[in-house]
Protein backbone atom coordinates (compact mmCIF):
# COMPACT_ATOMS: atom_id res chain seq x y z
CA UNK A 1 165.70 164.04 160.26
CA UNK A 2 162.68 164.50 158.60
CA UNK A 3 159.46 165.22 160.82
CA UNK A 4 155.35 164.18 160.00
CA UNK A 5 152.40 165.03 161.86
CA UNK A 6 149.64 162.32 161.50
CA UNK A 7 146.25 163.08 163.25
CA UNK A 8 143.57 160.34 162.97
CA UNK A 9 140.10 161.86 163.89
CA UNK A 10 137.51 160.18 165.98
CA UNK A 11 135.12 160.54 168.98
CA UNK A 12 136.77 159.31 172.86
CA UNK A 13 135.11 156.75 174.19
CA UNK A 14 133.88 153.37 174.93
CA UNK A 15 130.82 153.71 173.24
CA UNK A 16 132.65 155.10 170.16
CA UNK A 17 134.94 152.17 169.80
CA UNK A 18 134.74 150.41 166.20
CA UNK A 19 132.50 152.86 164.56
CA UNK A 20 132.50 154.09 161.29
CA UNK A 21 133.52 157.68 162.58
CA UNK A 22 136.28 156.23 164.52
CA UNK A 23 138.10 154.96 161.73
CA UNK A 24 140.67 157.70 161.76
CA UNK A 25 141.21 156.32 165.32
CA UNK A 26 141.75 152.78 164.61
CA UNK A 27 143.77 153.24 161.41
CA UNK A 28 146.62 155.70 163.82
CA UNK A 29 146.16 153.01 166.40
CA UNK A 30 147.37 150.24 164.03
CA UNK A 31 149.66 152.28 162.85
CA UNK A 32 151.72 153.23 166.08
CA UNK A 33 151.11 149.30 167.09
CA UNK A 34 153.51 148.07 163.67
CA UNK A 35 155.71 150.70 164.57
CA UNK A 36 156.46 149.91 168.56
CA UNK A 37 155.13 152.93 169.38
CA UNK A 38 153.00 153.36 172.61
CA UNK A 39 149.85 156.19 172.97
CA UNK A 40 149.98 158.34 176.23
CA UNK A 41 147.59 161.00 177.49
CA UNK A 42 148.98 164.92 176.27
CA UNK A 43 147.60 167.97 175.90
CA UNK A 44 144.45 167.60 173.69
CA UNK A 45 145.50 164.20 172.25
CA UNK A 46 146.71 160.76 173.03
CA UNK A 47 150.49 161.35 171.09
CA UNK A 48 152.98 158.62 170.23
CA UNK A 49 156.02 158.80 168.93
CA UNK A 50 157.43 156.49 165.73
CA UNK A 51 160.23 156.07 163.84
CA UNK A 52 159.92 154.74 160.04
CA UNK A 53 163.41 154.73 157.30
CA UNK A 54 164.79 157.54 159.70
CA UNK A 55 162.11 159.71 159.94
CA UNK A 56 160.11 160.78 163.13
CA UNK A 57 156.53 160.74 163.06
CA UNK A 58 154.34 162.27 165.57
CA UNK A 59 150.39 160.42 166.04
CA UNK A 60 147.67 161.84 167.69
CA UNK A 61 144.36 161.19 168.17
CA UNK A 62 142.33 164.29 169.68
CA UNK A 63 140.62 163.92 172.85
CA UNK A 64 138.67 167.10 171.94
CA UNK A 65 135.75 165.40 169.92
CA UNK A 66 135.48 165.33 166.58
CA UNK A 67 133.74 168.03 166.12
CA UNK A 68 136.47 170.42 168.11
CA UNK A 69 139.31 168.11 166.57
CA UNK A 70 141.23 171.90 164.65
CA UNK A 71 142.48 172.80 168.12
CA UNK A 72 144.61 169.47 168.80
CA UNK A 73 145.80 169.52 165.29
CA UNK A 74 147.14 173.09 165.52
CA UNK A 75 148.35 172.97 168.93
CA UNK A 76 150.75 169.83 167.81
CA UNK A 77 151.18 171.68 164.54
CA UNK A 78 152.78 174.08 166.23
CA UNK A 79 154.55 172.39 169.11
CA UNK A 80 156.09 169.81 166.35
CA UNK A 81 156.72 172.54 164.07
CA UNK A 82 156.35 170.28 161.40
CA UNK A 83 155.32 171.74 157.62
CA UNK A 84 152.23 171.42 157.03
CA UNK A 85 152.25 169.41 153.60
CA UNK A 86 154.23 166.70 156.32
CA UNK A 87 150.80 166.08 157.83
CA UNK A 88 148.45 164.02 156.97
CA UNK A 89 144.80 163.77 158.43
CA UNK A 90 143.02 160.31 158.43
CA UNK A 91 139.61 160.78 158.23
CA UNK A 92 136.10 158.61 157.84
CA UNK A 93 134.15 159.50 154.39
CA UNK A 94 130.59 159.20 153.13
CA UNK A 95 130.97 159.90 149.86
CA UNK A 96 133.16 157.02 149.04
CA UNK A 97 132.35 153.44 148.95
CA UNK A 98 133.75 150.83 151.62
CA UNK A 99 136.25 149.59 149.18
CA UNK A 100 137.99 152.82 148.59
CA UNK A 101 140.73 155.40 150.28
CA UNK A 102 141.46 158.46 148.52
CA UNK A 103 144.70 160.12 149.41
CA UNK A 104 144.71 164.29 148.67
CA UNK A 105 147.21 167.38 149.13
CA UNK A 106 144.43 169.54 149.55
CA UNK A 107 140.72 169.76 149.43
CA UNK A 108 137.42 170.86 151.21
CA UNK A 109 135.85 169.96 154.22
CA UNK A 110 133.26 167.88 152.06
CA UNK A 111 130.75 168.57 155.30
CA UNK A 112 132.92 166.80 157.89
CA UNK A 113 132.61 168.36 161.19
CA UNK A 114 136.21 167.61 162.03
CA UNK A 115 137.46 168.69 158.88
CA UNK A 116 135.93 172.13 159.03
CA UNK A 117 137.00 172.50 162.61
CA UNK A 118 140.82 172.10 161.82
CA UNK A 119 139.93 173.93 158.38
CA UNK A 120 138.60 176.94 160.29
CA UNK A 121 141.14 177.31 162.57
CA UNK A 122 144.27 176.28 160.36
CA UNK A 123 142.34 178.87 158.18
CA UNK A 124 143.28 177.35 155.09
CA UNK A 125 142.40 173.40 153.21
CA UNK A 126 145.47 173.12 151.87
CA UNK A 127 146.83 169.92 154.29
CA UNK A 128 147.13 165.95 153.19
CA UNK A 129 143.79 164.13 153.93
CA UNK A 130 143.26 159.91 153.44
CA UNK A 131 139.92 159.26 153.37
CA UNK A 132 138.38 156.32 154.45
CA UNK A 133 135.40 155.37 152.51
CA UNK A 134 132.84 154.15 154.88
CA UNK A 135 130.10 153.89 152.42
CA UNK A 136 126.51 155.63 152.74
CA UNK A 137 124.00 152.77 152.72
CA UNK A 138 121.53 154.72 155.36
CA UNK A 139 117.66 155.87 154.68
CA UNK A 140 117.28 159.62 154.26
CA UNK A 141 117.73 161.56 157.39
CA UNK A 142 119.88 158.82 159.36
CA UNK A 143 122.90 159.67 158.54
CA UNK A 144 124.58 160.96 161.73
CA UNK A 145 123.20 156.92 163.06
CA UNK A 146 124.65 155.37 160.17
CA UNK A 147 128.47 157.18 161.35
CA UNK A 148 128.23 156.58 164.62
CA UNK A 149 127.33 152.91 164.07
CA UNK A 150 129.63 149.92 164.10
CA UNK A 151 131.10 147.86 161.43
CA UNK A 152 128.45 145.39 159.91
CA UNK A 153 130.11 141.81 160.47
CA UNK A 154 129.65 141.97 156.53
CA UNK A 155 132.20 144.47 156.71
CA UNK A 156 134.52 143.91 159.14
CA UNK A 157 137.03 141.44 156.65
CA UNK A 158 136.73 144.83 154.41
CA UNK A 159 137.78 146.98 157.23
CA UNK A 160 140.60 145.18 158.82
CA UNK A 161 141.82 145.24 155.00
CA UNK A 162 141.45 148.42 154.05
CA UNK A 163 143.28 149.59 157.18
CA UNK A 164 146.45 147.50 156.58
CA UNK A 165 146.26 148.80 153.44
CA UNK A 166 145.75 152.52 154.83
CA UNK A 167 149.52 151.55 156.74
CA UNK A 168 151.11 151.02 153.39
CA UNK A 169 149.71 154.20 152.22
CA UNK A 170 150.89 156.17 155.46
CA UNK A 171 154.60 154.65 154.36
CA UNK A 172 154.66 155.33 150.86
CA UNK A 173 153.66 158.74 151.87
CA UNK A 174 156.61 159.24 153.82
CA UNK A 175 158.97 157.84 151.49
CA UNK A 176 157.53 158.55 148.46
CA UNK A 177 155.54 161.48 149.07
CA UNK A 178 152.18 162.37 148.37
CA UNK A 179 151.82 162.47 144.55
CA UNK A 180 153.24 158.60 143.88
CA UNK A 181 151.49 157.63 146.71
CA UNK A 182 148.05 158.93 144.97
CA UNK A 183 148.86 157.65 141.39
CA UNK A 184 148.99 154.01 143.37
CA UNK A 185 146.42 153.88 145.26
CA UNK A 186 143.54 156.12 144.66
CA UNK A 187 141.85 154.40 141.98
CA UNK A 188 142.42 150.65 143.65
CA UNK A 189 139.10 149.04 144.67
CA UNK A 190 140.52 147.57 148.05
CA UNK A 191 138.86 144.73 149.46
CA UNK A 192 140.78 140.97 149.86
């Protein structure tokens, strides 16, 4: 059976709940909920277990911080023992607009915290990233506010959208695999 390692990165937290950060959070969250799966407290991470089309997949969601989130992801890397193109890392990003994901084998840290954390200590970019776009309408110098913010009610039909979409995505990438699944949706504007 085929094995995948998905990590969605956010902050733990009451006061972190529904934020833009969190959104790698609540997209693994709805995730393990379709599947029946149930999130309980392991080392470094709240970890479910799924099954989808006979394959096991493995959630987490650091409890490390964001910012220290490379030391849950290679501690299940390695535990799981799952490749590391069967991974893929759900992650908030500024540079794209609300109404877009973008799904990538590879790429930089883009000045994500978490990002660089797991890219410093895997020691390499090369893993499967979604990115969430959470848009960047912020005045200058207010950007770490604007992440840590929640969801405009403006937003929110957008969001809830975008991350049943974001559930398709995580499907077609385990069926499909990564370059279909980024030939159909990367270039969607997603919004209902």
């Amino acid at each position: 059976m085929s094995k995948f390692l998905f990590i969605g990165l956010g902050n733990i937290g009451a006061e972190y709940a529904n934020t833009r950060h969190n959104i790698g959070f609540d997209v693994m969250n709805a995730f393990v909920l379709k599947h029946g799966g149930i999130f309980k407290v392991d080392r470094l991470a709240y970890v479910a277990e799924v099954k989808f089309k006979g394959k096991q997949i493995v959630c987490i969601c650091p409890t490390t911080f964001m910012n220290l989130s490379g030391r849950a992801f290679k501690y299940w890397l390695d535990k799981t023992k799952v490749p590391l193109e069967n991974t893929l890392t759900v992650v908030d990003d500024l540079a794209l607009p609300l109404d877009k994901v973008r799904l990538r084998a590879a790429g930089t840290d883009a000045g994500h915290n978490g990002l660089k954390d797991i890219q410093q200590i895997l020691g390499t970019d090369q893993y499967p990233k979604l990115r969430f776009g959470i848009g960047n309408d912020y005045p200058k110098g207010m950007q770490a506010n604007f992440v840590l913010s929640k969801w405009l009610k403006a937003e929110e039909p957008v969001v809830l959208f975008k991350i049943q979409k974001c559930l398709d995505i995580m499907e077609s990438f385990i069926t499909v695999g990564i370059e279909q699944t980024m030939t159909a949706y990367n270039k969607l504007s997603i919004k209902p």
